[in-house]
C-alpha atoms as a PDB file:
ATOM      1  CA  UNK A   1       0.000   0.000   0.000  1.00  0.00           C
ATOM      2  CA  UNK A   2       2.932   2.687  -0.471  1.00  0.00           C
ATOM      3  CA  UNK A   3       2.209   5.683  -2.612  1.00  0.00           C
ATOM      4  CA  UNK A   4       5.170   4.870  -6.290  1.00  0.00           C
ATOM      5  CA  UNK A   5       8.068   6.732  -6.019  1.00  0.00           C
ATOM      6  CA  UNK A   6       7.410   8.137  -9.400  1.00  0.00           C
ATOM      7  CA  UNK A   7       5.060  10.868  -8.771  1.00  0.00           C
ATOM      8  CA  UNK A   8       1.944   9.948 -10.025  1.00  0.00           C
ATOM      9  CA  UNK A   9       0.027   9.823  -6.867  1.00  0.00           C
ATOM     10  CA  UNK A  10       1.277  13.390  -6.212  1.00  0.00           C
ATOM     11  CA  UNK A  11      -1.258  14.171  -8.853  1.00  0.00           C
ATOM     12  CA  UNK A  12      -3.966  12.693  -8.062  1.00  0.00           C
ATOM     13  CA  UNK A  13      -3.261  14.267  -3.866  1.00  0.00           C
ATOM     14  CA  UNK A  14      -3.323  17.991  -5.145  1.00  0.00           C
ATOM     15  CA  UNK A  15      -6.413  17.186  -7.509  1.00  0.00           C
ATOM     16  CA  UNK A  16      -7.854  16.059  -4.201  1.00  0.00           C
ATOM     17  CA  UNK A  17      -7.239  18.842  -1.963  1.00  0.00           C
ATOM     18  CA  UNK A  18      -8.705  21.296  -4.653  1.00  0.00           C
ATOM     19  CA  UNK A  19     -11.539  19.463  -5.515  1.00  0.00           C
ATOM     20  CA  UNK A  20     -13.174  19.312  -1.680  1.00  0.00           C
ATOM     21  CA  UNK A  21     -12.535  23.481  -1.773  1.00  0.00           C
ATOM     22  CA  UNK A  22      -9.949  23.879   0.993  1.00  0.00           C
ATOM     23  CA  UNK A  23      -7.396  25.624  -0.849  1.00  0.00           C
ATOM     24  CA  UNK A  24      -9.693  27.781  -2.704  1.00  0.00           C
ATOM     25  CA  UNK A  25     -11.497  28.256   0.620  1.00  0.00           C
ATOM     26  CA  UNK A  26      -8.643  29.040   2.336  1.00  0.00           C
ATOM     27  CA  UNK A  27      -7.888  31.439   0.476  1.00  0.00           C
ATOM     28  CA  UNK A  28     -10.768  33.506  -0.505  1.00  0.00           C
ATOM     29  CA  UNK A  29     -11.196  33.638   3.349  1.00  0.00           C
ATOM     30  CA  UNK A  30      -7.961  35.466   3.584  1.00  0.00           C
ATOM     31  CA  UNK A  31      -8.994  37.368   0.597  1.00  0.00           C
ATOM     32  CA  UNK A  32     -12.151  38.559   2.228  1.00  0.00           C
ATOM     33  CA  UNK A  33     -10.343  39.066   5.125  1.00  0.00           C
ATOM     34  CA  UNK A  34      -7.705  41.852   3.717  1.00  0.00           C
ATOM     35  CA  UNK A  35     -10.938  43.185   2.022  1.00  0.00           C
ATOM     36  CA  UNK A  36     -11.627  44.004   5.492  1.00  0.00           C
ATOM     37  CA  UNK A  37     -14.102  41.527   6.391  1.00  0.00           C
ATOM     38  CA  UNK A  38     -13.512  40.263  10.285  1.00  0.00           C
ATOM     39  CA  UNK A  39     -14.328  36.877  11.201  1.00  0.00           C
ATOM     40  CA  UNK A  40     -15.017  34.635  14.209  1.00  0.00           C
ATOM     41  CA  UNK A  41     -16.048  31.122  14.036  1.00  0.00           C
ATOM     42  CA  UNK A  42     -19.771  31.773  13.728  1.00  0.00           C
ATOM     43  CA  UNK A  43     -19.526  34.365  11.630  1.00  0.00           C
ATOM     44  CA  UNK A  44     -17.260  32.398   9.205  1.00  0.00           C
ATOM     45  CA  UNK A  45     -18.912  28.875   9.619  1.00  0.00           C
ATOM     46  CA  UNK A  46     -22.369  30.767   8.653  1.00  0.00           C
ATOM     47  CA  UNK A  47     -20.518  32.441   5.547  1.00  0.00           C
ATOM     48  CA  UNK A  48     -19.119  29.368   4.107  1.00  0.00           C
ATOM     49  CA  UNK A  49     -21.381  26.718   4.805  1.00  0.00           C
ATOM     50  CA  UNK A  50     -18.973  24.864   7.508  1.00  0.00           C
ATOM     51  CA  UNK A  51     -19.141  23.215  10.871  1.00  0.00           C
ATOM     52  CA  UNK A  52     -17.987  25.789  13.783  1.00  0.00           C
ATOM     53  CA  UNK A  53     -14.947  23.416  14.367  1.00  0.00           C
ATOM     54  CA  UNK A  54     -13.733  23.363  10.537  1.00  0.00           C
ATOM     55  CA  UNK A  55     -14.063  27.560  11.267  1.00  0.00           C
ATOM     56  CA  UNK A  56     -11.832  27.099  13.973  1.00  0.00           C
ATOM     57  CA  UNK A  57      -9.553  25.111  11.742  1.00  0.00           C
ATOM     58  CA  UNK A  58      -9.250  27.659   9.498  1.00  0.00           C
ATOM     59  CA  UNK A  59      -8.716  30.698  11.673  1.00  0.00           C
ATOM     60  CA  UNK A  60      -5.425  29.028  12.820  1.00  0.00           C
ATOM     61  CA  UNK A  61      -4.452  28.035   9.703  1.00  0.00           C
ATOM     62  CA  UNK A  62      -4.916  31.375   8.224  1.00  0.00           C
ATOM     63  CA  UNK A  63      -3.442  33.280  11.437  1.00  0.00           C
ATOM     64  CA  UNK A  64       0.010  31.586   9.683  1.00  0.00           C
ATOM     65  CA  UNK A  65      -0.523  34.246   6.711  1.00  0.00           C
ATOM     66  CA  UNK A  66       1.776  37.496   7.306  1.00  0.00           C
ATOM     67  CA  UNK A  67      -1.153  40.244   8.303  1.00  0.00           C
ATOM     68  CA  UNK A  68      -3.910  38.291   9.667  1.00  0.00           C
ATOM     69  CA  UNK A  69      -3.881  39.385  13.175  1.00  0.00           C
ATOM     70  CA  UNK A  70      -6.280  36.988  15.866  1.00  0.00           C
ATOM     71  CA  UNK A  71      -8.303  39.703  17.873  1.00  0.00           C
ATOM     72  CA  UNK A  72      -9.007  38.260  21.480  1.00  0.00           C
ATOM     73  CA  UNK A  73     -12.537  39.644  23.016  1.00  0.00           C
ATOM     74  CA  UNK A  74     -13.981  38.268  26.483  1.00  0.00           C
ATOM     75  CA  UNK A  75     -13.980  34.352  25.000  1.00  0.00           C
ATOM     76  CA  UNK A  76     -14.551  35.707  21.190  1.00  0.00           C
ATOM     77  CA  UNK A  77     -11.841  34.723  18.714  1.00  0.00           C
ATOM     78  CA  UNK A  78     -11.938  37.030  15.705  1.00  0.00           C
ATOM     79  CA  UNK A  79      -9.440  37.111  13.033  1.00  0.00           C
ATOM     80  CA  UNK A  80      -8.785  40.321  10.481  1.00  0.00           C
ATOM     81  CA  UNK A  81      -6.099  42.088   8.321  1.00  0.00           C
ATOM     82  CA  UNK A  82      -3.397  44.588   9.603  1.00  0.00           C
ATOM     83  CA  UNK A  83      -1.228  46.116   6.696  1.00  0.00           C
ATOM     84  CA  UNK A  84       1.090  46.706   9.964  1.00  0.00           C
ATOM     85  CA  UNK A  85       1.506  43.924  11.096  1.00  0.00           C
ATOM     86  CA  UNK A  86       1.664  42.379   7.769  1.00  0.00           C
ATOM     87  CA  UNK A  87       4.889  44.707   6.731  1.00  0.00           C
ATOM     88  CA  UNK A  88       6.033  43.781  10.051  1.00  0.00           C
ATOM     89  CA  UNK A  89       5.808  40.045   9.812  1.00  0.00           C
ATOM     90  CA  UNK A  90       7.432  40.446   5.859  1.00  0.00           C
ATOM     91  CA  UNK A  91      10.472  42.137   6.605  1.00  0.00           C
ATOM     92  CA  UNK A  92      11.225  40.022   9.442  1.00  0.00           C
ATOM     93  CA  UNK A  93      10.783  42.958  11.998  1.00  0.00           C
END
């Protein structure tokens, strides 16, 4: 059962991941997000159609982007864009 060494299955992994959406969903959540669109899990999950956990999945994943600061409130998570931070982050400040 091991993937051949020759590459093929690479293929067929990346077709995969883009054809269940999380790349392109992934990303046109950080789009939205430097459009200036804040999200927290609820908010997000509602938007896109996903559980509250999978929202939660994403926030952290997309917290990993340079700009995309994670905004504490009470017990609210909410994620958004900071040019700041982001020209922080990219020149290694």
């Amino acid at each position: 059962p091991h993937a051949p060494v020759d590459g093929s299955n690479r293929d067929n992994a990346l077709k995969t991941n883009v054809a269940d959406g999380t790349v392109e969903r992934s990303m046109d959540i950080v789009g939205a997000i430097m459009c200036g669109r804040r999200f927290d899990r609820r908010s997000l999950a509602k938007t896109y159609g996903i559980g509250v956990a999978a929202a939660d999945r994403y926030i952290r994943a997309v917290a990993a982007v340079p700009g995309v600061a994670l905004i504490k409130t009470g017990k609210t998570l909410t994620v958004a864009f900071s040019w700041s931070v982001a020209l922080r982050k990219g020149a290694g400040l």
